[in-house]
Each structure stands twice: as structure tokens, then as C-alpha cells.
C-alpha atoms as a PDB file:
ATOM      1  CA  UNK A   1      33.074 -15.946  -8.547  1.00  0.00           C
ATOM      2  CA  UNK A   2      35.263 -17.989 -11.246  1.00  0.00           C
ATOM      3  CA  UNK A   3      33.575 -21.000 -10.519  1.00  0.00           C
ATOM      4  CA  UNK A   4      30.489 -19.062 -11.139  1.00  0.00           C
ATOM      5  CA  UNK A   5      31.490 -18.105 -14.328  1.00  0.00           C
ATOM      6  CA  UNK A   6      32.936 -21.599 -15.174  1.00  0.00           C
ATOM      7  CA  UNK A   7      29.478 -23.025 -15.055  1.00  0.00           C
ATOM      8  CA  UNK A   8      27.335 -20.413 -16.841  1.00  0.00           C
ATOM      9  CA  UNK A   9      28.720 -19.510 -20.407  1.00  0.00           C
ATOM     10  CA  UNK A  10      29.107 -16.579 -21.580  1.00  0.00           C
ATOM     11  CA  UNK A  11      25.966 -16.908 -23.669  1.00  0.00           C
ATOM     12  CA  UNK A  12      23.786 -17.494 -20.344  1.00  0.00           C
ATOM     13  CA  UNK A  13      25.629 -14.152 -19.311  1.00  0.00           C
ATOM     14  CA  UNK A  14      24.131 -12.259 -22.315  1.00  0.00           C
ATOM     15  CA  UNK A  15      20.953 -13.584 -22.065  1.00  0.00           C
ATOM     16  CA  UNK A  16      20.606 -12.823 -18.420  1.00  0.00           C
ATOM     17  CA  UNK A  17      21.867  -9.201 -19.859  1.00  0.00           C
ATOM     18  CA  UNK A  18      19.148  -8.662 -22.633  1.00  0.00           C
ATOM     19  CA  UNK A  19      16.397  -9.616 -20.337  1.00  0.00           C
ATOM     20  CA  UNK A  20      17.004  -7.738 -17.629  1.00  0.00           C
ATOM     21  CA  UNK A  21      18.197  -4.769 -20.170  1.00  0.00           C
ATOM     22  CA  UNK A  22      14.775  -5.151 -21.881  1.00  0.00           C
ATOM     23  CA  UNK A  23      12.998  -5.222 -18.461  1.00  0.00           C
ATOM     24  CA  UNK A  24      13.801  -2.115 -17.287  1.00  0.00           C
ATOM     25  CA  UNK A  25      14.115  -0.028 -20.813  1.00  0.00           C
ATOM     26  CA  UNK A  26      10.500  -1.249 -21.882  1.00  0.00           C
ATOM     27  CA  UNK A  27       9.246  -0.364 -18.087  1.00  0.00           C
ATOM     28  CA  UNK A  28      10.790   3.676 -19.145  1.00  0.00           C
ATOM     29  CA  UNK A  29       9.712   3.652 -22.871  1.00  0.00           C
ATOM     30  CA  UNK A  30       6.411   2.698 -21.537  1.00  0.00           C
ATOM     31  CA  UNK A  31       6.022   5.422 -18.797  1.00  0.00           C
ATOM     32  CA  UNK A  32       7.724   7.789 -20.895  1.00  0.00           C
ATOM     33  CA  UNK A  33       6.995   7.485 -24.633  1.00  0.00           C
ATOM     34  CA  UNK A  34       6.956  10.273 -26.907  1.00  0.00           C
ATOM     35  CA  UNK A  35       4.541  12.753 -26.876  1.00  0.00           C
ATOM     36  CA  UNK A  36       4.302  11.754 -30.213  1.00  0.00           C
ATOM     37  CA  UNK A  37       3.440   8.256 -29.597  1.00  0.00           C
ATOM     38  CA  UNK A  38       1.649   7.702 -26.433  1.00  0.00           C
ATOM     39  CA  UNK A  39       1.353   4.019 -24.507  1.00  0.00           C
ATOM     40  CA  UNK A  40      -1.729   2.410 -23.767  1.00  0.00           C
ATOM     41  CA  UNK A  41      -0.937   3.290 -20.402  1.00  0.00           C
ATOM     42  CA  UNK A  42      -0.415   6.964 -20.602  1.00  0.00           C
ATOM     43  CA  UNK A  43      -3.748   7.188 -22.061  1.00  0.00           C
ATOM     44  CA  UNK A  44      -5.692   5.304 -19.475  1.00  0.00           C
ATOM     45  CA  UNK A  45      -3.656   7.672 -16.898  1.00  0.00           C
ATOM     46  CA  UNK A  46      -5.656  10.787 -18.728  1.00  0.00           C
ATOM     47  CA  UNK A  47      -8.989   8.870 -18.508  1.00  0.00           C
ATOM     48  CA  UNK A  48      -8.503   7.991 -14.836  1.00  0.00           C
ATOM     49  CA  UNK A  49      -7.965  11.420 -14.491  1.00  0.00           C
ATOM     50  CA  UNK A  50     -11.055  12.649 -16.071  1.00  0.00           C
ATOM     51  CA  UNK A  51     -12.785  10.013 -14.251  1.00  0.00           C
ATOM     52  CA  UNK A  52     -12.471  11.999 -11.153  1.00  0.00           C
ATOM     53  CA  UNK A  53     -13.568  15.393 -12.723  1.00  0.00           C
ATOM     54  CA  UNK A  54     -16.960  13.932 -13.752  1.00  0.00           C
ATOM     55  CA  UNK A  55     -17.184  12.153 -10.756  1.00  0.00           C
ATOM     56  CA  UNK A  56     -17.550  15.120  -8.718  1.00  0.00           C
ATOM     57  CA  UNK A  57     -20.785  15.665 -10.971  1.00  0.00           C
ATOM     58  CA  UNK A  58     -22.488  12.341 -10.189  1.00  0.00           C
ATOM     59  CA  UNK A  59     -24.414  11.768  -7.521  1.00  0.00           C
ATOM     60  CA  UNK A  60     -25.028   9.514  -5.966  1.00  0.00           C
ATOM     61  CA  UNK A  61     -21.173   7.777  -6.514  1.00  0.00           C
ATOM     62  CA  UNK A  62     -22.193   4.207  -6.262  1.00  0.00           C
ATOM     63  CA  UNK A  63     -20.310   3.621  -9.565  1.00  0.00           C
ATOM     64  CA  UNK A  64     -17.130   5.124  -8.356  1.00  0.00           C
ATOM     65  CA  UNK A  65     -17.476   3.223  -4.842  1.00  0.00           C
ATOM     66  CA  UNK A  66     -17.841  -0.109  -7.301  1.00  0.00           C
ATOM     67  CA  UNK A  67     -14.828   0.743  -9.608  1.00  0.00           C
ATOM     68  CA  UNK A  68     -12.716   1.577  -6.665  1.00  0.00           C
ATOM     69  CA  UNK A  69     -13.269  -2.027  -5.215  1.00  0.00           C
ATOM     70  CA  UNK A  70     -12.986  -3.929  -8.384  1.00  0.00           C
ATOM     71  CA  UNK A  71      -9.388  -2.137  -8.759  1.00  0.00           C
ATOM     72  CA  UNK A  72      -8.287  -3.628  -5.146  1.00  0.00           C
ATOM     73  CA  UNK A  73      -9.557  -7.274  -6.094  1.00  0.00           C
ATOM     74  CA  UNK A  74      -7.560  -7.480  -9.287  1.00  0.00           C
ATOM     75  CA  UNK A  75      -4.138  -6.500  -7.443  1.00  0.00           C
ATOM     76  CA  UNK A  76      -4.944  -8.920  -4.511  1.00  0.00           C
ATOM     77  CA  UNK A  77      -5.874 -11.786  -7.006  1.00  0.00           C
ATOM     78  CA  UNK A  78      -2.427 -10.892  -8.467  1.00  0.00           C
ATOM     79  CA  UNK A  79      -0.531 -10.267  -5.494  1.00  0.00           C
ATOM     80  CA  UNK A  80      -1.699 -13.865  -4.025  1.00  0.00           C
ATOM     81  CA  UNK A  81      -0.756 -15.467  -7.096  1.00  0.00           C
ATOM     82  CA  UNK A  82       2.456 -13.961  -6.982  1.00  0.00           C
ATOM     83  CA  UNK A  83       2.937 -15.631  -3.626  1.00  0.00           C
ATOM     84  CA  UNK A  84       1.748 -19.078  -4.076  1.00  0.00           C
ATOM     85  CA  UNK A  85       4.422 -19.306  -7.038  1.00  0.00           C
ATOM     86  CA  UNK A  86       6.737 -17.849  -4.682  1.00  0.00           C
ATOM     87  CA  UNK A  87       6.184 -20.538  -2.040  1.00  0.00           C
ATOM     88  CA  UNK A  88       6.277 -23.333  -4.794  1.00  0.00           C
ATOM     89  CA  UNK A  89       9.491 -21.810  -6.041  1.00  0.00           C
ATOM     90  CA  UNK A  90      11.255 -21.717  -2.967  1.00  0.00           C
ATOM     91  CA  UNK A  91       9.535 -25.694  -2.387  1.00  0.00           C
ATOM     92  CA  UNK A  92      11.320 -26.819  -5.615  1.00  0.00           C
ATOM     93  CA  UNK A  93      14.654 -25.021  -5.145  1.00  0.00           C
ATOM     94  CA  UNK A  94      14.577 -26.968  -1.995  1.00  0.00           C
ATOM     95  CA  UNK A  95      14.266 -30.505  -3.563  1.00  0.00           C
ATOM     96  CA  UNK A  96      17.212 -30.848  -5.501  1.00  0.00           C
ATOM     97  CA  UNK A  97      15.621 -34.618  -6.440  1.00  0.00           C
ATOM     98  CA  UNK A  98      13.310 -33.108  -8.586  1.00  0.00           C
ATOM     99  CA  UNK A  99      15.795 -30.348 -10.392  1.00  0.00           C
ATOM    100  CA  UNK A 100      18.111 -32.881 -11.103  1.00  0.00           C
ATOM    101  CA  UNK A 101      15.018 -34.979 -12.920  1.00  0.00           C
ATOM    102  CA  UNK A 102      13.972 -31.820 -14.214  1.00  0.00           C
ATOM    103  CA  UNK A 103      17.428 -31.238 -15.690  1.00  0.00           C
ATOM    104  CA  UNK A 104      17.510 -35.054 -17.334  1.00  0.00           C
ATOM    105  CA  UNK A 105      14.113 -34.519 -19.307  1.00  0.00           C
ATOM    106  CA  UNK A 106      14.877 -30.256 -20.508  1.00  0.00           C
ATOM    107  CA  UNK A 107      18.568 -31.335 -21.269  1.00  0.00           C
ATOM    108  CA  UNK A 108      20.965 -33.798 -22.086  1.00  0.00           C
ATOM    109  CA  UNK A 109      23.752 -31.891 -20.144  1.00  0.00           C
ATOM    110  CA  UNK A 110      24.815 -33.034 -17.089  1.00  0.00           C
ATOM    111  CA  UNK A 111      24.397 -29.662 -15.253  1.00  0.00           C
ATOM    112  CA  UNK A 112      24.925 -29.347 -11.454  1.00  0.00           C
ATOM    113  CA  UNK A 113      21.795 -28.540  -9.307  1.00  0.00           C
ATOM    114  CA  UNK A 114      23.396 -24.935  -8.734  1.00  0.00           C
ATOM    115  CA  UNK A 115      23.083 -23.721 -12.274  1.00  0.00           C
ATOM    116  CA  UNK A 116      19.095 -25.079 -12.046  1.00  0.00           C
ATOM    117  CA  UNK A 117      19.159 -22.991  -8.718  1.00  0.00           C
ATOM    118  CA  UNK A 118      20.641 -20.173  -9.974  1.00  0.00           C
ATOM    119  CA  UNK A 119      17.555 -20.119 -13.342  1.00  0.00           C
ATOM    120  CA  UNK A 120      15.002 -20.518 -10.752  1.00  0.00           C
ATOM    121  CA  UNK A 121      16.031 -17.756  -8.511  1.00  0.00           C
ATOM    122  CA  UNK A 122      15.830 -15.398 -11.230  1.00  0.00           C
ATOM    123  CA  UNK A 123      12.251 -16.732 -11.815  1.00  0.00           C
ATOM    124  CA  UNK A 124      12.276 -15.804  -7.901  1.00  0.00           C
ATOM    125  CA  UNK A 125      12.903 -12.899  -8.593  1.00  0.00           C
ATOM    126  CA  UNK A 126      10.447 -11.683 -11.194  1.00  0.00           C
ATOM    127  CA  UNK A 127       7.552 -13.060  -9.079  1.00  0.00           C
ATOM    128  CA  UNK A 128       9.486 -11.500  -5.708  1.00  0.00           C
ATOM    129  CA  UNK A 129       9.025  -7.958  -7.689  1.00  0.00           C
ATOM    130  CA  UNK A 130       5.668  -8.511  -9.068  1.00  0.00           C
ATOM    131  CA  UNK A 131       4.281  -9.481  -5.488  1.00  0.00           C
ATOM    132  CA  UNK A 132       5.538  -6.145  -4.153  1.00  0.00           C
ATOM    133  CA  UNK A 133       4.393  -3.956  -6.700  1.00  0.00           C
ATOM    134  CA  UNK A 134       0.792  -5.403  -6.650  1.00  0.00           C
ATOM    135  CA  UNK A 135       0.953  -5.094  -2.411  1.00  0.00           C
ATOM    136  CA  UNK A 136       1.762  -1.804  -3.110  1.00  0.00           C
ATOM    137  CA  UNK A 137      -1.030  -0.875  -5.928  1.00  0.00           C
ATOM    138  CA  UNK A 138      -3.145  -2.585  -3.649  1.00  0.00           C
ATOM    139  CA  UNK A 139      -2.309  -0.395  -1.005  1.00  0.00           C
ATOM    140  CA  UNK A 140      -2.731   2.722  -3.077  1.00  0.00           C
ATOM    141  CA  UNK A 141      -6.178   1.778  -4.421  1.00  0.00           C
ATOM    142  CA  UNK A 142      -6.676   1.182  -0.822  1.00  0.00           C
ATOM    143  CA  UNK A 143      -5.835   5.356  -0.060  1.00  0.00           C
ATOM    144  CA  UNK A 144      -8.065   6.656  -3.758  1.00  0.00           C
ATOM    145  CA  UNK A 145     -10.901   4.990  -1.821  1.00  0.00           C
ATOM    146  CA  UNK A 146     -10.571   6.896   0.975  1.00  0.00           C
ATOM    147  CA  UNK A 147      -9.693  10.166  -0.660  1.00  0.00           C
ATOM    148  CA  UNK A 148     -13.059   9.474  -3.368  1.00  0.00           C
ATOM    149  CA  UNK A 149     -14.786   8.963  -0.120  1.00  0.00           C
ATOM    150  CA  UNK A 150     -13.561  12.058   1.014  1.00  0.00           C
ATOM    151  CA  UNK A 151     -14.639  13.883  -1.824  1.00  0.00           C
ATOM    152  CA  UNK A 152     -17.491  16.835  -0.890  1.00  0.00           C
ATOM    153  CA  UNK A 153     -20.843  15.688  -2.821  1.00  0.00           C
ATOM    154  CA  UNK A 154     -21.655  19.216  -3.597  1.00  0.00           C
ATOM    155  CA  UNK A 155     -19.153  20.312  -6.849  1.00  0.00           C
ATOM    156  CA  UNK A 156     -19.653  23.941  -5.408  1.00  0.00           C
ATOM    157  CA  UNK A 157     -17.154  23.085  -2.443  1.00  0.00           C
ATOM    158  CA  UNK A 158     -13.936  24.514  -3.377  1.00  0.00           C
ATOM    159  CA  UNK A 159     -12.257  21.415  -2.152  1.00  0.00           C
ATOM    160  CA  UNK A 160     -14.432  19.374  -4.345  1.00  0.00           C
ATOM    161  CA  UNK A 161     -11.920  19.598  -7.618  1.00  0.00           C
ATOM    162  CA  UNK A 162      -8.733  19.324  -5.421  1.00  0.00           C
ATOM    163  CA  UNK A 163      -9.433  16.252  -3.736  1.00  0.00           C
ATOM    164  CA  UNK A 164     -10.710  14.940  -6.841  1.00  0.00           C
ATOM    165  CA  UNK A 165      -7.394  15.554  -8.603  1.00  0.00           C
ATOM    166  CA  UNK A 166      -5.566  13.884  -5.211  1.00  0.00           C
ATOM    167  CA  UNK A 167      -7.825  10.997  -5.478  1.00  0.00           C
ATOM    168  CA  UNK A 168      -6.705  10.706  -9.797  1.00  0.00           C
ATOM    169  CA  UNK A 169      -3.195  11.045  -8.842  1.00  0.00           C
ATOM    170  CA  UNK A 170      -2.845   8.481  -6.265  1.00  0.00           C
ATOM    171  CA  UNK A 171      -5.040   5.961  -8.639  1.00  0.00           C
ATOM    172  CA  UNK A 172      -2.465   6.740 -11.774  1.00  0.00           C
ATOM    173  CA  UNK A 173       0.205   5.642  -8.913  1.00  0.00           C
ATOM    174  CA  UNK A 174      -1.441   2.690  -8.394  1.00  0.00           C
ATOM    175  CA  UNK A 175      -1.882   1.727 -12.048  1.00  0.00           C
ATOM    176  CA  UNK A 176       1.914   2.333 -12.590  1.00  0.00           C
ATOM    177  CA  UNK A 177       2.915   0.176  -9.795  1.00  0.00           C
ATOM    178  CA  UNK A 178       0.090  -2.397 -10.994  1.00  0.00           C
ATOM    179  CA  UNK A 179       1.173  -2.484 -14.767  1.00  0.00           C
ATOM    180  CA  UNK A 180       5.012  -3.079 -13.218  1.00  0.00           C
ATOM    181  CA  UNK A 181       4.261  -6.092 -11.545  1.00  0.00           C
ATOM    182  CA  UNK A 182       2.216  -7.342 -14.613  1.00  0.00           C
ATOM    183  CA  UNK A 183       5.077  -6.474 -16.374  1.00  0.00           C
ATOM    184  CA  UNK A 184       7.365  -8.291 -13.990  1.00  0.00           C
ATOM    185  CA  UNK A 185       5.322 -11.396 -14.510  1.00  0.00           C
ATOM    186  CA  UNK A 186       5.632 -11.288 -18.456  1.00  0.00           C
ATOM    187  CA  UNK A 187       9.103 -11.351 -17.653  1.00  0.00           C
ATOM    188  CA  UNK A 188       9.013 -13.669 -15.158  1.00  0.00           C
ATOM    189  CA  UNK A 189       7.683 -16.425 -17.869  1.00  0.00           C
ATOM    190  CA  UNK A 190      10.036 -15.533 -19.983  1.00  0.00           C
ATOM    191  CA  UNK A 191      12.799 -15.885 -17.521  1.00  0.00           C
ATOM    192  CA  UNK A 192      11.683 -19.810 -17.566  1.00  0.00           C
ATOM    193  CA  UNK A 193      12.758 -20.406 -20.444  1.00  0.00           C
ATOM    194  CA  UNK A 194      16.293 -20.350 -19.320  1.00  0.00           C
ATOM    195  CA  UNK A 195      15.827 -24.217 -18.195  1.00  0.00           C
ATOM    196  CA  UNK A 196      15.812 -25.030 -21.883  1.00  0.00           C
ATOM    197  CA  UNK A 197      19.248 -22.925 -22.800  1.00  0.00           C
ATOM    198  CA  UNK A 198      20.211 -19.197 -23.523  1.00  0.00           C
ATOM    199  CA  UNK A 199      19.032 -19.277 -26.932  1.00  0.00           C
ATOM    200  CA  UNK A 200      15.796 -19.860 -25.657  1.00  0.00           C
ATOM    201  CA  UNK A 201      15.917 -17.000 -23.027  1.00  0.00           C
ATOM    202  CA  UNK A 202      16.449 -14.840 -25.952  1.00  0.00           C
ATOM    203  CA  UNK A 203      14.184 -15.789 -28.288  1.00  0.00           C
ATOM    204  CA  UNK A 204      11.331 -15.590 -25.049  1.00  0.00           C
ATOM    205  CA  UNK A 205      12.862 -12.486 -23.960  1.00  0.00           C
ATOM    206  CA  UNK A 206      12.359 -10.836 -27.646  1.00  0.00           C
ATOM    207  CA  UNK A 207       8.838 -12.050 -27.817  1.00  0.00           C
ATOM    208  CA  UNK A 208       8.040 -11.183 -24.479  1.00  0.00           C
ATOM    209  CA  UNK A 209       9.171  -7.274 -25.472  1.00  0.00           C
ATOM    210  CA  UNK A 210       7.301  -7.550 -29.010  1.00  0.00           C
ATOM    211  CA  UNK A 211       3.881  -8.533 -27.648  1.00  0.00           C
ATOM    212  CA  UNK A 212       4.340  -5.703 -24.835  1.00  0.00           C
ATOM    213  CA  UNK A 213       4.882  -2.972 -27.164  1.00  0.00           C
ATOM    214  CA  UNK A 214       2.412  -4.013 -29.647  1.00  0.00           C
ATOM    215  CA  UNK A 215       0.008  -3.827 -26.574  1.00  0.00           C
ATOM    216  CA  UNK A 216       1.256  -0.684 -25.310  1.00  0.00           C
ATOM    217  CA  UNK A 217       1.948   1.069 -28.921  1.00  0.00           C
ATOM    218  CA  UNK A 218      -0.108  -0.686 -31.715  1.00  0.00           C
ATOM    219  CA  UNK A 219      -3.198  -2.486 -30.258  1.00  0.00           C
ATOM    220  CA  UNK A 220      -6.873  -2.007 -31.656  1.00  0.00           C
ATOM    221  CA  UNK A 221      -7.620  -0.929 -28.202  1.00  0.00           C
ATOM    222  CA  UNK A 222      -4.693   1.693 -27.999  1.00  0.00           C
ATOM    223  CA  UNK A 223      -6.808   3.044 -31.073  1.00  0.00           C
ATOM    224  CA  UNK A 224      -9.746   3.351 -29.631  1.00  0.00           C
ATOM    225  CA  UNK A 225      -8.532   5.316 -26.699  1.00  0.00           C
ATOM    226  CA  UNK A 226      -6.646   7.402 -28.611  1.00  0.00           C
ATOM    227  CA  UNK A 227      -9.948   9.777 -29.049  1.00  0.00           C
ATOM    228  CA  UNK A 228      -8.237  13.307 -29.431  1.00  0.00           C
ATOM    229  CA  UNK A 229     -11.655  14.795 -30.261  1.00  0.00           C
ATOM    230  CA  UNK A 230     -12.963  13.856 -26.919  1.00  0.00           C
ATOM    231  CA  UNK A 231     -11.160  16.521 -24.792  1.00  0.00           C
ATOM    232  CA  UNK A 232      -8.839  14.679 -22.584  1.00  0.00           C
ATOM    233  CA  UNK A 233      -5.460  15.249 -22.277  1.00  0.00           C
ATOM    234  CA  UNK A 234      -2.971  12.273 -23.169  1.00  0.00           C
ATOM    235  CA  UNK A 235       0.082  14.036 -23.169  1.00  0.00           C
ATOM    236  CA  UNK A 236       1.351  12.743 -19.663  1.00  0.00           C
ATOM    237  CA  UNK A 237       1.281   9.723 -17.354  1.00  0.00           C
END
């Protein structure tokens, strides 16, 4: 552990600090914003809930059926992106010829290969956490399908509004474990620039958070959705 901390500085330390603090306070402030202030993604989890309250109205579904399978292919695009740059990762960490010319043209310090190790496992592990949230939102898109299918095509069967509201629920999970691994790869850039210095790391990890919450708090298209004439209810994710 001292020799650890003999190699990073204590800079490195606080920049490994901000972005991880920033990581996980942006993922709460976005899941939980004020009721005041509402994310992009607490107002898409009211419209996917009102999606299933018309859908019991529409017959026949083929539009749901479609939407349900365009969700899946985005996570697995993601997810198997995720795990080629895992693979190539893992390839690189184990080819200390090429961190060590890597190091000679991002630096002029003679680091040892551990400390360009050590930045690329924390790449690792943004892309390690993004892969498993998009298996899992692919997984839960997976289970809305079933439950839409499940869904009685008169809206006069009692169980009609019930399932409905399963079906939203499980498809707002999804989206939240979706939007973390997209999240997680945001993050994950950011993390690279850490093979440049600390002050870099900062600077990426402050940008990183500003475009986020200008997506998530001041976009155009957080405008548009914010509709509070059109009868859906934003208030929660």
C-alpha cells in the first residue's frame, strides 16, 4: 500500500475521488431530482407509463410488439460493445510493450507499467459496469415483452390495467438500468483521460458531469417533454 501511494500523487488520488464522487451523485440527482425540477429521465419514466395505459386500447399491438424489440437491440448493441472494449482492454493491459510506448508518446515521465495498469483498470471498470447494466436492461426488456404479451386484448378484463402497469414498471426498470450503463460509459471516456495526467481527469470528469446535466435538466428535448397540459404524471421515476 505505500508503494502504491508513492507512485500515484496525491493529485491522481483526488481525481480518482471527484470522478467516482461525481459518478455516483449525478446517477442519484438524476433518479431523484426535485419535484421541482424533473430529469429527462423521470419524464420518459411517466410516458412509458402511459404508454401501457393506451396500449391496452389499441388493437391490434403490432406497434407495441415493434417498440418492445427495438428496446432489446439497443441494450445488446451496447452490451456487445461494452465487451469487445473489455476484451481489448484486458489485450492491452497484457502487453506491457505497447503501455510503455504508449506512456513515451502521452508523457515525458518515466512512469512504471503499473501506474498505466492501474488507469486502464479503472477504464475496466467503467466498461465492466456498463456491460452488466445493459445485460441486465436487456434482460428486463426481455420480461415487459412477455408481460405486454400477456396483456388481455379486451380493456374490459379486469386484469387488463394491472398487467399493463406490471409491464410499465418492469420497462422503467429497464430504462434505469439502461441509462446507468450509458452513464457508466460517459464516465468511462472520461476516465481515459487519466493517461494524460490528473488535471486532465478533472477537467474530463467536470465536462463529462456538465453535458449530463444539461441533457438531463436543460435540453430542448427535456422541454418538449415537459408537456404538463397533456395529463401525465412526471412527478416520479
Amino acid at each position: 500500500m505505500t508503494q502504491f501511494l508513492t507512485i500515484f500523487t496525491v493529485l491522481d488520488l483526488v481525481a480518482v475521488t471527484i470522478l467516482m464522487a461525481v459518478w455516483v451523485s449525478i446517477t442519484r440527482l438524476i433518479e431523484h431530482p426535485p419535484k421541482w425540477r424533473p430529469s429527462t429521465s423521470v419524464l420518459m419514466a411517466a410516458y412509458r407509463r402511459e404508454w401501457m395505459r393506451q396500449m391496452i386500447f389499441r388493437d391490434p399491438r403490432i406497434l407495441d410488439a415493434q417498440m418492445a424489440g427495438i428496446l432489446r437491440q439497443g441494450t445488446a448493441f451496447f452490451a456487445s460493445a461494452s465487451m469487445i472494449s473489455i476484451g481489448g482492454g484486458f489485450a492491452l493491459i497484457g502487453n506491457t510493450d505497447v503501455l510503455q510506448g504508449l506512456a513515451k508518446d502521452l508523457t515525458l515521465d518515466g512512469d512504471p507499467v503499473v501506474v498505466w495498469e492501474a488507469k486502464l483498470i479503472l477504464m475496466l471498470g467503467f466498461a465492466t459496469n456498463a456491460f452488466l447494466k445493459f445485460v441486465w436492461a436487456h434482460r428486463l426488456f426481455g420480461y415487459f415483452a412477455v408481460i405486454l404479451a400477456s396483456v388481455p386484448v379486451s380493456h374490459d378484463d379486469p386484469r387488463s390495467l394491472a398487467r399493463a402497469k406490471t409491464a410499465g414498471e418492469i420497462s422503467v426498470a429497464a430504462a434505469r438500468s439502461y441509462n446507468r450503463g450509458l452513464r457508466s460509459v460517459y464516465f468511462g471516456i472520461a476516465a481515459a483521460a487519466w493517461l494524460v495526467g490528473a488535471p486532465a481527469l478533472i477537467i474530463a470528469t467536470v465536462f463529462t458531469m456538465s453535458v449530463i446535466m444539461r441533457r438531463e435538466f436543460a435540453s430542448h428535448s427535456r422541454t418538449v417533454l415537459l408537456n404538463t397540459t397533456d395529463g401525465v404524471d412526471h412527478t416520479t421515476l
